[in-house]
C-alpha atoms as a PDB file:
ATOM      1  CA  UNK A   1      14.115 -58.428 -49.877  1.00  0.00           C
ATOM      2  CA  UNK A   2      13.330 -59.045 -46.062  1.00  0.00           C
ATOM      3  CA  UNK A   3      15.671 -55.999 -45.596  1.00  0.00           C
ATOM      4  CA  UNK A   4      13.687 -53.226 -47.463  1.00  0.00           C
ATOM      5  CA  UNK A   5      10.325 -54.697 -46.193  1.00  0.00           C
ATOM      6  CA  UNK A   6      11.885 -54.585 -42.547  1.00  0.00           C
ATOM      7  CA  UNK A   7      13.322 -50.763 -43.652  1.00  0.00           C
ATOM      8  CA  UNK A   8      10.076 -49.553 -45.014  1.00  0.00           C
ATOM      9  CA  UNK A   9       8.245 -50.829 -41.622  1.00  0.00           C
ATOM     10  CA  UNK A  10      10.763 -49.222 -39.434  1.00  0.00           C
ATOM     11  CA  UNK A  11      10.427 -46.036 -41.359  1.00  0.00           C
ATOM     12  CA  UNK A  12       6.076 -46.077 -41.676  1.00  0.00           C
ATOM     13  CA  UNK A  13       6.496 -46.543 -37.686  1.00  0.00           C
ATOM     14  CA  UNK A  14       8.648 -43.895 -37.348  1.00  0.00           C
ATOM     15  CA  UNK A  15       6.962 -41.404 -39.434  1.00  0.00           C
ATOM     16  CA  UNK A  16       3.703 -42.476 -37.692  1.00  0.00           C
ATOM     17  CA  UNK A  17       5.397 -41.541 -33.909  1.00  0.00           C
ATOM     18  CA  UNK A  18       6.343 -38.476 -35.760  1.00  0.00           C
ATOM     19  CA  UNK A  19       3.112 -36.546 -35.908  1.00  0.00           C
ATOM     20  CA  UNK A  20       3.546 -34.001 -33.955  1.00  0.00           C
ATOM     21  CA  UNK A  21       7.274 -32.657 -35.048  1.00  0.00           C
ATOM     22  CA  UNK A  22       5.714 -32.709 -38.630  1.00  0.00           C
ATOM     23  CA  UNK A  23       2.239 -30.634 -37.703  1.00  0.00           C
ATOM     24  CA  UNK A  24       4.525 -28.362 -36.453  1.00  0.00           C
ATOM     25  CA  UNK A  25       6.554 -28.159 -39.629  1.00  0.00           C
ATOM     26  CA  UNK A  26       4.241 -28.077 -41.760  1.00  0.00           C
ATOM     27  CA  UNK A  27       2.485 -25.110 -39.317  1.00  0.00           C
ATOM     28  CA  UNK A  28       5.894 -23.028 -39.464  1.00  0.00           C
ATOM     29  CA  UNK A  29       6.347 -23.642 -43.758  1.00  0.00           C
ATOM     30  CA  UNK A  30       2.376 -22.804 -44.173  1.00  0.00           C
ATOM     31  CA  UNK A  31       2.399 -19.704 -41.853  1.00  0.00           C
ATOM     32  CA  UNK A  32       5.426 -18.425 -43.884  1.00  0.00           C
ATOM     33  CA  UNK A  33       3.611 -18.233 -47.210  1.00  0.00           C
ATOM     34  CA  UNK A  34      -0.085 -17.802 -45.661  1.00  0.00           C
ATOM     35  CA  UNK A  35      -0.839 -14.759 -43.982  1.00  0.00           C
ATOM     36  CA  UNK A  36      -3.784 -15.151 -41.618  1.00  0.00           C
ATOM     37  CA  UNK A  37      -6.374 -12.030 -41.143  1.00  0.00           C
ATOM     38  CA  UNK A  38      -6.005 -10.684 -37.331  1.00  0.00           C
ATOM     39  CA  UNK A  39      -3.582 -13.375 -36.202  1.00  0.00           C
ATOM     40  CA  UNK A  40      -0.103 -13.132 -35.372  1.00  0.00           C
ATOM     41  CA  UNK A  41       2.118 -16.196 -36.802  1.00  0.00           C
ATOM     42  CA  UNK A  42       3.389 -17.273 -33.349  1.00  0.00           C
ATOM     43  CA  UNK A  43      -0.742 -17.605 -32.007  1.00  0.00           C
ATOM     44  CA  UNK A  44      -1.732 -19.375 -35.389  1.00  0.00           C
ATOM     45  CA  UNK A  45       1.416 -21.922 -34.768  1.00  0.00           C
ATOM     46  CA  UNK A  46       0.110 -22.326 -30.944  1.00  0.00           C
ATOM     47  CA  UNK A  47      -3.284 -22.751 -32.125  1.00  0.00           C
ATOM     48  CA  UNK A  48      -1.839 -25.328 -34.480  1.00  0.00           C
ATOM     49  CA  UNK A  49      -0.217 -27.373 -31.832  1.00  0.00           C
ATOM     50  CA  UNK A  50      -3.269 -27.409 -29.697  1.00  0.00           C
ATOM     51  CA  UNK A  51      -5.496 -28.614 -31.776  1.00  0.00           C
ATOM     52  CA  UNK A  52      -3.348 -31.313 -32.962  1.00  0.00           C
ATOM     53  CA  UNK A  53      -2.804 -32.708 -29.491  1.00  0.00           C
ATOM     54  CA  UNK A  54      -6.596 -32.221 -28.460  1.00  0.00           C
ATOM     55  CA  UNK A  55      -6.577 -34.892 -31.424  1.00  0.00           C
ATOM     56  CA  UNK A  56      -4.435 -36.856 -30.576  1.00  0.00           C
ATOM     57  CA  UNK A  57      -5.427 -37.530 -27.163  1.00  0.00           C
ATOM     58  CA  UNK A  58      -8.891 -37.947 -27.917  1.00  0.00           C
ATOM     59  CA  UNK A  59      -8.064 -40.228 -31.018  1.00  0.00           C
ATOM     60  CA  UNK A  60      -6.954 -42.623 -28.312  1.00  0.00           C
ATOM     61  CA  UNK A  61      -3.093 -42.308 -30.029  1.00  0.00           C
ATOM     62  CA  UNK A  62      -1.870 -40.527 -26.807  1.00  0.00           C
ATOM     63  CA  UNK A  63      -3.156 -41.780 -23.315  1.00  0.00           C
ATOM     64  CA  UNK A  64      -3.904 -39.775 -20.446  1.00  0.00           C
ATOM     65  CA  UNK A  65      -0.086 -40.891 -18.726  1.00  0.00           C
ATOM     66  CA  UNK A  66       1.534 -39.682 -22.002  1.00  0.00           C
ATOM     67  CA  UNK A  67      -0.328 -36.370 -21.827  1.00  0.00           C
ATOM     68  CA  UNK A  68       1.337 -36.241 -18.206  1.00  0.00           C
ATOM     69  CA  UNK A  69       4.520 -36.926 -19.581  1.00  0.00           C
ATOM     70  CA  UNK A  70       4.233 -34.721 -22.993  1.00  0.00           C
ATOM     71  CA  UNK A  71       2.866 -31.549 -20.605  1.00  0.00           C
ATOM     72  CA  UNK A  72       5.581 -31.738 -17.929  1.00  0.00           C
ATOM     73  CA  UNK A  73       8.432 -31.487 -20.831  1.00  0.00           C
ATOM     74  CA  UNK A  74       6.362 -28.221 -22.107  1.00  0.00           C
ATOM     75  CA  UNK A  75       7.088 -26.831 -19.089  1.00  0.00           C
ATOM     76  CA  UNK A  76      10.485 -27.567 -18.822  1.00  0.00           C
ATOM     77  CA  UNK A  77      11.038 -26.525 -22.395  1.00  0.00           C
ATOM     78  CA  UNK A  78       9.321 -23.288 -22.175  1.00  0.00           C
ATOM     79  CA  UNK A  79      11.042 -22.771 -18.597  1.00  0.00           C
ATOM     80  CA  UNK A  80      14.560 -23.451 -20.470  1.00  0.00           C
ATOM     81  CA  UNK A  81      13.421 -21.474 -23.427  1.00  0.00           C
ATOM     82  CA  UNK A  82      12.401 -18.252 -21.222  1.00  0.00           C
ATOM     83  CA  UNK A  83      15.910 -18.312 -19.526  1.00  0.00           C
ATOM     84  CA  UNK A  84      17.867 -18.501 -22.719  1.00  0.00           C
ATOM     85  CA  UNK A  85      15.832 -15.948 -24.816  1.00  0.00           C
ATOM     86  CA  UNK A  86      16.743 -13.956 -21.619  1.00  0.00           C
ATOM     87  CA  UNK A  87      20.179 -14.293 -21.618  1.00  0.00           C
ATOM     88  CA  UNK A  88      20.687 -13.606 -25.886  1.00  0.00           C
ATOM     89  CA  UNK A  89      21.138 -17.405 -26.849  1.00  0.00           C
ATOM     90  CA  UNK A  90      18.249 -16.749 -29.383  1.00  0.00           C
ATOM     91  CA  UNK A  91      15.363 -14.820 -30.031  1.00  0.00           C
ATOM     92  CA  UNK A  92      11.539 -14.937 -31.099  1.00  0.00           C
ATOM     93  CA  UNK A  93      11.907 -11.404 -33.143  1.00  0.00           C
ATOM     94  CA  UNK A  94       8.023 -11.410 -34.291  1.00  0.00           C
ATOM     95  CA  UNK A  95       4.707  -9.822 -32.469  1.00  0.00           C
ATOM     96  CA  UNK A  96       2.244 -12.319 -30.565  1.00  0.00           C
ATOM     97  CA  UNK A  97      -0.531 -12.183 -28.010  1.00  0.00           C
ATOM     98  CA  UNK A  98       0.920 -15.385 -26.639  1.00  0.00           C
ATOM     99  CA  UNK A  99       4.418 -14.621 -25.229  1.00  0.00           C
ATOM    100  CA  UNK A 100       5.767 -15.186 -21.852  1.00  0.00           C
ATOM    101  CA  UNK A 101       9.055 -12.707 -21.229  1.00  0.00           C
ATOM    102  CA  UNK A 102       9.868 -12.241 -24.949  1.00  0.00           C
ATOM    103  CA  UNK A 103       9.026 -16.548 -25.610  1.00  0.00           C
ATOM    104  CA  UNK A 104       5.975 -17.480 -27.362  1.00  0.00           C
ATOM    105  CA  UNK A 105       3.703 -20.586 -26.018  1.00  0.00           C
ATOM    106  CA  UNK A 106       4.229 -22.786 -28.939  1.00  0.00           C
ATOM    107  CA  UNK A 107       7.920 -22.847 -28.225  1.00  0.00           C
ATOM    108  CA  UNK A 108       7.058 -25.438 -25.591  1.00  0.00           C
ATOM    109  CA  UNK A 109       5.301 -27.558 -27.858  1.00  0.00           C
ATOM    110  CA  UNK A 110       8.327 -28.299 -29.731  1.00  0.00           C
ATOM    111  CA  UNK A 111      10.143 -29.546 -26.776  1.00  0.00           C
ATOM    112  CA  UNK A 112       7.180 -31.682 -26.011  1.00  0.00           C
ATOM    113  CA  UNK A 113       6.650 -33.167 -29.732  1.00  0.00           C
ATOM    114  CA  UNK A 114      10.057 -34.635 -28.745  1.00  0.00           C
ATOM    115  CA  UNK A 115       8.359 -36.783 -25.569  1.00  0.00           C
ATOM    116  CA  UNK A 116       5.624 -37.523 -27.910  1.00  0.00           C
ATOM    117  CA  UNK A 117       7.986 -38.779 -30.448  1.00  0.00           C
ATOM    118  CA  UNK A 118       9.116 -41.015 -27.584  1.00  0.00           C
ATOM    119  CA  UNK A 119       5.958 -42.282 -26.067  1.00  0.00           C
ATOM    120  CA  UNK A 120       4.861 -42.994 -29.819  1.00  0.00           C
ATOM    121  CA  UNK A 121       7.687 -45.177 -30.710  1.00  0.00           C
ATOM    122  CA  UNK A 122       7.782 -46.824 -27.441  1.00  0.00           C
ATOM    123  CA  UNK A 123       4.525 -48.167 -28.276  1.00  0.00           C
ATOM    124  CA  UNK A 124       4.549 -48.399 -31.774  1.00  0.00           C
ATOM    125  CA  UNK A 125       8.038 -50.061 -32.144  1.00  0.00           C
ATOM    126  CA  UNK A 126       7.433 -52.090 -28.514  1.00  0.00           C
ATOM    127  CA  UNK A 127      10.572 -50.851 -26.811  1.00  0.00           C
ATOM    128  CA  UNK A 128      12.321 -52.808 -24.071  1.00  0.00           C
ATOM    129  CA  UNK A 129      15.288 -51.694 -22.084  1.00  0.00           C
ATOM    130  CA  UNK A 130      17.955 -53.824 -20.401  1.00  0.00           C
ATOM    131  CA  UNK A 131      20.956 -52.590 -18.189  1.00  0.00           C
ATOM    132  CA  UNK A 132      18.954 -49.411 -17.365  1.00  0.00           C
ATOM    133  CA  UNK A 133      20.810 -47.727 -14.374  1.00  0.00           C
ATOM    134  CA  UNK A 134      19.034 -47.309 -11.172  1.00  0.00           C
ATOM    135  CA  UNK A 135      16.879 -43.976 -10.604  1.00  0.00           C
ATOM    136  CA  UNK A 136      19.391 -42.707  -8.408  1.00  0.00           C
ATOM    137  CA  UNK A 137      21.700 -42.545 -11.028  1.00  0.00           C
ATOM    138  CA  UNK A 138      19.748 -41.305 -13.798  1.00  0.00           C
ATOM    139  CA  UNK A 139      17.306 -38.907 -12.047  1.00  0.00           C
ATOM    140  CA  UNK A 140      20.415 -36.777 -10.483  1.00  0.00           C
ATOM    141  CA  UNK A 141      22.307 -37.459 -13.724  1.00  0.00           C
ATOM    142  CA  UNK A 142      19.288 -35.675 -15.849  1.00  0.00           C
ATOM    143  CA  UNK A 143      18.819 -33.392 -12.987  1.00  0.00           C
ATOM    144  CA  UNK A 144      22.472 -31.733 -13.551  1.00  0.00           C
ATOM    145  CA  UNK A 145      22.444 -32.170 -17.478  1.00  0.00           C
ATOM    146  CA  UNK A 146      19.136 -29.756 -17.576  1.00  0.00           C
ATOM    147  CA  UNK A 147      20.376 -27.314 -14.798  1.00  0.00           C
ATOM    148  CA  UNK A 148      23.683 -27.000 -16.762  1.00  0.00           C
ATOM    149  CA  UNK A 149      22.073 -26.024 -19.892  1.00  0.00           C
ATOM    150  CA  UNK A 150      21.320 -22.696 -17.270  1.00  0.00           C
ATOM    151  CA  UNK A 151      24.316 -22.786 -15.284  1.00  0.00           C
ATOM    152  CA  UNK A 152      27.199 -22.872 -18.481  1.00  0.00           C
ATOM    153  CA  UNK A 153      25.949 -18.922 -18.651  1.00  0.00           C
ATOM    154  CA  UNK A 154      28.035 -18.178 -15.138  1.00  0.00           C
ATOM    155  CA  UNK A 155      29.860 -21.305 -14.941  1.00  0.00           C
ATOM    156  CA  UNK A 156      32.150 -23.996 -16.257  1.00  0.00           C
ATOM    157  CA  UNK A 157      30.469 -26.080 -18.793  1.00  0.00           C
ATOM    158  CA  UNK A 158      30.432 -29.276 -17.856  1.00  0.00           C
ATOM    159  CA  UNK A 159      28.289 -31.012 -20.848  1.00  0.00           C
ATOM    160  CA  UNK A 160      31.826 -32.895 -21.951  1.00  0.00           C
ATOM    161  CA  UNK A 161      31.905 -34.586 -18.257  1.00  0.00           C
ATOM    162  CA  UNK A 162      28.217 -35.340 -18.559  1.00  0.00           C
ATOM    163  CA  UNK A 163      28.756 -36.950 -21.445  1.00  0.00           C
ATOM    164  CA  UNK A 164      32.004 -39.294 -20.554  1.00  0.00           C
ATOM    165  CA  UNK A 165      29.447 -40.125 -17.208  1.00  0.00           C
ATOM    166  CA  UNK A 166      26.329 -41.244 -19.624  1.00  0.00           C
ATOM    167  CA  UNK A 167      28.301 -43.288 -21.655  1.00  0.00           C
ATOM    168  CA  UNK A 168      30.070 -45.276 -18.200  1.00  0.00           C
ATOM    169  CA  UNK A 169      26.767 -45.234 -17.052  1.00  0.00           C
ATOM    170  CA  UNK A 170      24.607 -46.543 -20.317  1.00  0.00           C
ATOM    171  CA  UNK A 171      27.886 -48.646 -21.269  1.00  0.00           C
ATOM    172  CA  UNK A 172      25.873 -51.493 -20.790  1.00  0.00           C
ATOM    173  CA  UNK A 173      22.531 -50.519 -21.678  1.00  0.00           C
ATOM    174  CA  UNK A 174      20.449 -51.380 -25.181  1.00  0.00           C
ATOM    175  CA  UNK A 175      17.155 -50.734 -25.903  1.00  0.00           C
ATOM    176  CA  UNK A 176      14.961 -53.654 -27.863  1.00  0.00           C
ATOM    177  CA  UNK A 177      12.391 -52.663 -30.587  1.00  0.00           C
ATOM    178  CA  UNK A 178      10.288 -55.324 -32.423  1.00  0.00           C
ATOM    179  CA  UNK A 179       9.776 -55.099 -36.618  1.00  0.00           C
ATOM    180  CA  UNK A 180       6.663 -57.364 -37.064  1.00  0.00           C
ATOM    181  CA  UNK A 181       7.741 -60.281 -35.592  1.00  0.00           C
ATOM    182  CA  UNK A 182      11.619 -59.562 -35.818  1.00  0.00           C
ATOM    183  CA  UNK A 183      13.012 -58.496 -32.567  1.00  0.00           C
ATOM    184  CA  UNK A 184      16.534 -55.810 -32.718  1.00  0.00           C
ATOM    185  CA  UNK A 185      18.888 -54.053 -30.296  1.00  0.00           C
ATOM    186  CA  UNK A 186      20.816 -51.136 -30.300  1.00  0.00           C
ATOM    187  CA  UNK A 187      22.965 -49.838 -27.745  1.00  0.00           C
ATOM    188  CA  UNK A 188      20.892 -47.141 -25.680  1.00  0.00           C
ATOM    189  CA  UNK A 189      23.335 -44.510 -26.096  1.00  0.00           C
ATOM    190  CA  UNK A 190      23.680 -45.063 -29.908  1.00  0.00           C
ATOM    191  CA  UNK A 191      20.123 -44.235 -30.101  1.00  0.00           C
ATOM    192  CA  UNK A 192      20.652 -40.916 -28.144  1.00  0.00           C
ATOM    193  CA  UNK A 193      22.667 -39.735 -30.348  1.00  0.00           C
ATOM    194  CA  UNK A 194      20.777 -41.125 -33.551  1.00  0.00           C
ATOM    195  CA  UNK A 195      17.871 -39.115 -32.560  1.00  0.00           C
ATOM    196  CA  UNK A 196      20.030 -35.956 -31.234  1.00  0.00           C
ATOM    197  CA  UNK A 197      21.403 -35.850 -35.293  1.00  0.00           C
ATOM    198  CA  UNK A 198      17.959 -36.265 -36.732  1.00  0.00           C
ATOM    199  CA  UNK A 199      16.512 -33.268 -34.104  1.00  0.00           C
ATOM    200  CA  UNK A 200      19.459 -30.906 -35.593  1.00  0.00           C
ATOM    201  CA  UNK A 201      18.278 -31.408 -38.767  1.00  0.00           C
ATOM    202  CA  UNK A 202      14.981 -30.720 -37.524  1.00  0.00           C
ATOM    203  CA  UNK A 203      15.943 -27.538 -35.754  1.00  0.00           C
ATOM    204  CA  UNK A 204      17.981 -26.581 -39.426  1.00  0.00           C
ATOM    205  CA  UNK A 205      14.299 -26.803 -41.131  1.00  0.00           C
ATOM    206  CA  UNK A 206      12.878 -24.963 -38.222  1.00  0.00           C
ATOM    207  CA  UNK A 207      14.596 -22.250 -37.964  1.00  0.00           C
ATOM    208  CA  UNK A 208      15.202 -21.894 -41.945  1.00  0.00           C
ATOM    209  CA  UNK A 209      10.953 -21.545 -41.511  1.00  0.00           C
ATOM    210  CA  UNK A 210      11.992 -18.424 -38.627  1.00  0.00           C
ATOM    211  CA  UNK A 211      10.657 -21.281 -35.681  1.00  0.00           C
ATOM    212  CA  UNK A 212      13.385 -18.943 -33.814  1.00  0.00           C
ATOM    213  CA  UNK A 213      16.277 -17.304 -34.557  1.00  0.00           C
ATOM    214  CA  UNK A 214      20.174 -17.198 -33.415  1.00  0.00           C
ATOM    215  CA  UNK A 215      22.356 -14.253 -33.741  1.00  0.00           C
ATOM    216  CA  UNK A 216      24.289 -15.374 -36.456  1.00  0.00           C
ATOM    217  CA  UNK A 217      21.031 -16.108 -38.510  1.00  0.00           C
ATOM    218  CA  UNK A 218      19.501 -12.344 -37.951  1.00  0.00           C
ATOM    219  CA  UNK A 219      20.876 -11.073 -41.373  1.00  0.00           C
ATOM    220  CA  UNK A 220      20.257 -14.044 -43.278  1.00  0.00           C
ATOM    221  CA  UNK A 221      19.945 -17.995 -42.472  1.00  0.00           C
ATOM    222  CA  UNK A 222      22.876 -20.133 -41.499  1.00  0.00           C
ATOM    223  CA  UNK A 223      23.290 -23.852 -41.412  1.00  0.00           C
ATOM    224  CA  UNK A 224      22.654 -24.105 -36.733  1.00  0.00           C
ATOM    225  CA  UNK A 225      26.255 -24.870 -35.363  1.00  0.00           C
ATOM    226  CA  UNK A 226      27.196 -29.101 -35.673  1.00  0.00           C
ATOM    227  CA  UNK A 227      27.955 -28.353 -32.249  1.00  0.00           C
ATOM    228  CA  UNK A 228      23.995 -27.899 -31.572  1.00  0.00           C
ATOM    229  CA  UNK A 229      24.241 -32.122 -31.437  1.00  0.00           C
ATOM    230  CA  UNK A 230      25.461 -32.375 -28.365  1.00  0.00           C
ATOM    231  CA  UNK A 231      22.943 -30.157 -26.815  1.00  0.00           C
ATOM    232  CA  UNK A 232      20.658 -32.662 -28.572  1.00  0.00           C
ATOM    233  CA  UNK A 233      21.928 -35.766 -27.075  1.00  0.00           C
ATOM    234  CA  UNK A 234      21.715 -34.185 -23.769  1.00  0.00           C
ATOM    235  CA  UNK A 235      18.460 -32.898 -23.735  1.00  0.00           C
ATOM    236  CA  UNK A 236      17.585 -36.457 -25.072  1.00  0.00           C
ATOM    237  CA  UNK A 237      18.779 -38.072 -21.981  1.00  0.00           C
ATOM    238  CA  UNK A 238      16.492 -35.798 -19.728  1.00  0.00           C
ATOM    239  CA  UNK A 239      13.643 -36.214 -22.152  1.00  0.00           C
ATOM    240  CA  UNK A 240      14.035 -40.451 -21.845  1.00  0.00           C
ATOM    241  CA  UNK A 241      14.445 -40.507 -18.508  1.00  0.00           C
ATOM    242  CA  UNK A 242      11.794 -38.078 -17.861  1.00  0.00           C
ATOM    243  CA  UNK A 243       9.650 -40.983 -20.186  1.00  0.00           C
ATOM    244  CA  UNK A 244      10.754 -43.637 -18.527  1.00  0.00           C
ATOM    245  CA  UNK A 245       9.623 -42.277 -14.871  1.00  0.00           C
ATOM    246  CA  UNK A 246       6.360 -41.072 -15.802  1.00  0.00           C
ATOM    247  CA  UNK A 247       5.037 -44.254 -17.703  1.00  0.00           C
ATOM    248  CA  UNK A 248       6.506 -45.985 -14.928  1.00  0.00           C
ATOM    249  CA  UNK A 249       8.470 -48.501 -16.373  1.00  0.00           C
ATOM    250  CA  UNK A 250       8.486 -51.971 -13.642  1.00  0.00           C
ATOM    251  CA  UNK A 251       9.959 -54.965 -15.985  1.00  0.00           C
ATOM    252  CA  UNK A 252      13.143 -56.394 -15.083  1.00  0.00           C
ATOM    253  CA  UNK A 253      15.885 -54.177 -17.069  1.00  0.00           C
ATOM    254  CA  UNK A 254      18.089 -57.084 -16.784  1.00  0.00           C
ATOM    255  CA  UNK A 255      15.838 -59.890 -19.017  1.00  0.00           C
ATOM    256  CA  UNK A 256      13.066 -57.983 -21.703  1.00  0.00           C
ATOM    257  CA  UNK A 257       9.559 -60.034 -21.618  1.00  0.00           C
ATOM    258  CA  UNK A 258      10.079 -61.237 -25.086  1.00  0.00           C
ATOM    259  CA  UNK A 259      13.065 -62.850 -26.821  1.00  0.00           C
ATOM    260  CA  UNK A 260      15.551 -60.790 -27.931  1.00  0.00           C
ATOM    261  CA  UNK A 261      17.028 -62.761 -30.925  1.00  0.00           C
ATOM    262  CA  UNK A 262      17.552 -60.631 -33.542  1.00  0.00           C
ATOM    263  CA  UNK A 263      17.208 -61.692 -37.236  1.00  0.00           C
END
């Protein structure tokens, strides 16, 4: 019984941290079978995503720090999305007011929902990391994860030697979360790629709505590559660390400030 009460917590707090991801959702599935008067789909989706986080920042759910965080990774995200509309990855095929070379506004906003997903469960589920690797490993490790996600275009792809290098490096890293008063851990990069699963799903939904479009979905939709995971967990990495800087995280990674017996 302690199971499913601990299961249904885990999944309200979850859902809760989710807010974002599902206003944009429920934006894209509306905007499909809505037509607004005088406003393009991609501007009423923007619109969307603005309003929600003007609401959630002046609900008091997002602090000023997150909103730091949350805007920096729209920039990134609409930096990487500009580069790979650019060079035929995907495409944003319908009219707006609000594109940037051939890339809508919103699309940042779906990169960002991801570091408000984070920020949200860090507080919500009272996440503590121990064994996280100095910043002089992680920031150049993120650093060269992002900029390969440009450089794979003209160069090797190195993603696979990223990869064997996160998991030496978060080998001995696990993140704590507390259920009520029931404390758990999970190894950090277990978690990565938990979340990089449940964000290809997401992108499946997303793009079955027309969020954006791949080449091999411009006749008619297709399941996004299982491959598309990978990209995931990476862009997860640089999205945590990216957290994890900006909210300036100063306990001891070594010992968490609460017990960490689980039950």
């Amino acid at each position: 019984m302690k199971f499913f009460s601990q299961l249904y917590h885990f999944t309200y707090q979850q859902a809760l941290s989710c807010l974002f991801p599902v206003a944009i959702f429920l934006a894209l599935a509306l905007s499909t079978v809505i037509e607004i008067p005088f406003l393009y789909r991609y501007d009423f989706i923007l619109l969307v995503c603005l309003a929600v986080q003007v609401l959630m920042y002046y609900s008091g759910m997002e602090s000023k720090d997150e909103l730091k965080v949350i805007a920096v990774f729209h920039v990134i995200g609409l930096a990487l999305e500009i580069y790979k509309v650019h060079m035929g990855s995907w495409s944003y095929p319908e009219e707006s007011l609000t594109k940037i070379f051939g890339v809508p506004l919103y699309s940042g906003f779906m990169y960002a929902s991801v570091a408000s997903y984070i920020c949200q469960a860090w507080k919500r589920l009272d996440l503590k990391l121990v064994g996280w690797p100095a910043s002089y490993w992680t920031i150049p490790l993120g650093a060269a994860i992002y900029l390969n996600f440009f450089t794979h275009h003209f160069l090797y792809d190195i993603r696979w030697v990223l990869t064997v290098l996160l998991f030496v490096l978060f080998f001995r890293s696990f993140v704590y979360f507390r259920l009520k008063e029931a404390v758990y851990r999970m190894p950090l990069v277990l978690s990565f790629i938990l979340i990089g699963f449940f964000i290809w799903i997401a992108e499946n939904i997303t793009t079955f709505f027309g969020a954006w479009q791949y080449p091999n979905q411009e006749g008619t939709w297709e399941l996004v590559h299982i491959g598309k995971i990978s990209s995931w967990f990476l862009l997860i990495i640089v999205s945590f660390i990216i957290v994890a800087q900006l909210k300036h995280v100063k306990y001891d990674l070594r010992k968490p400030k609460y017990s960490t017996e689980s039950e």
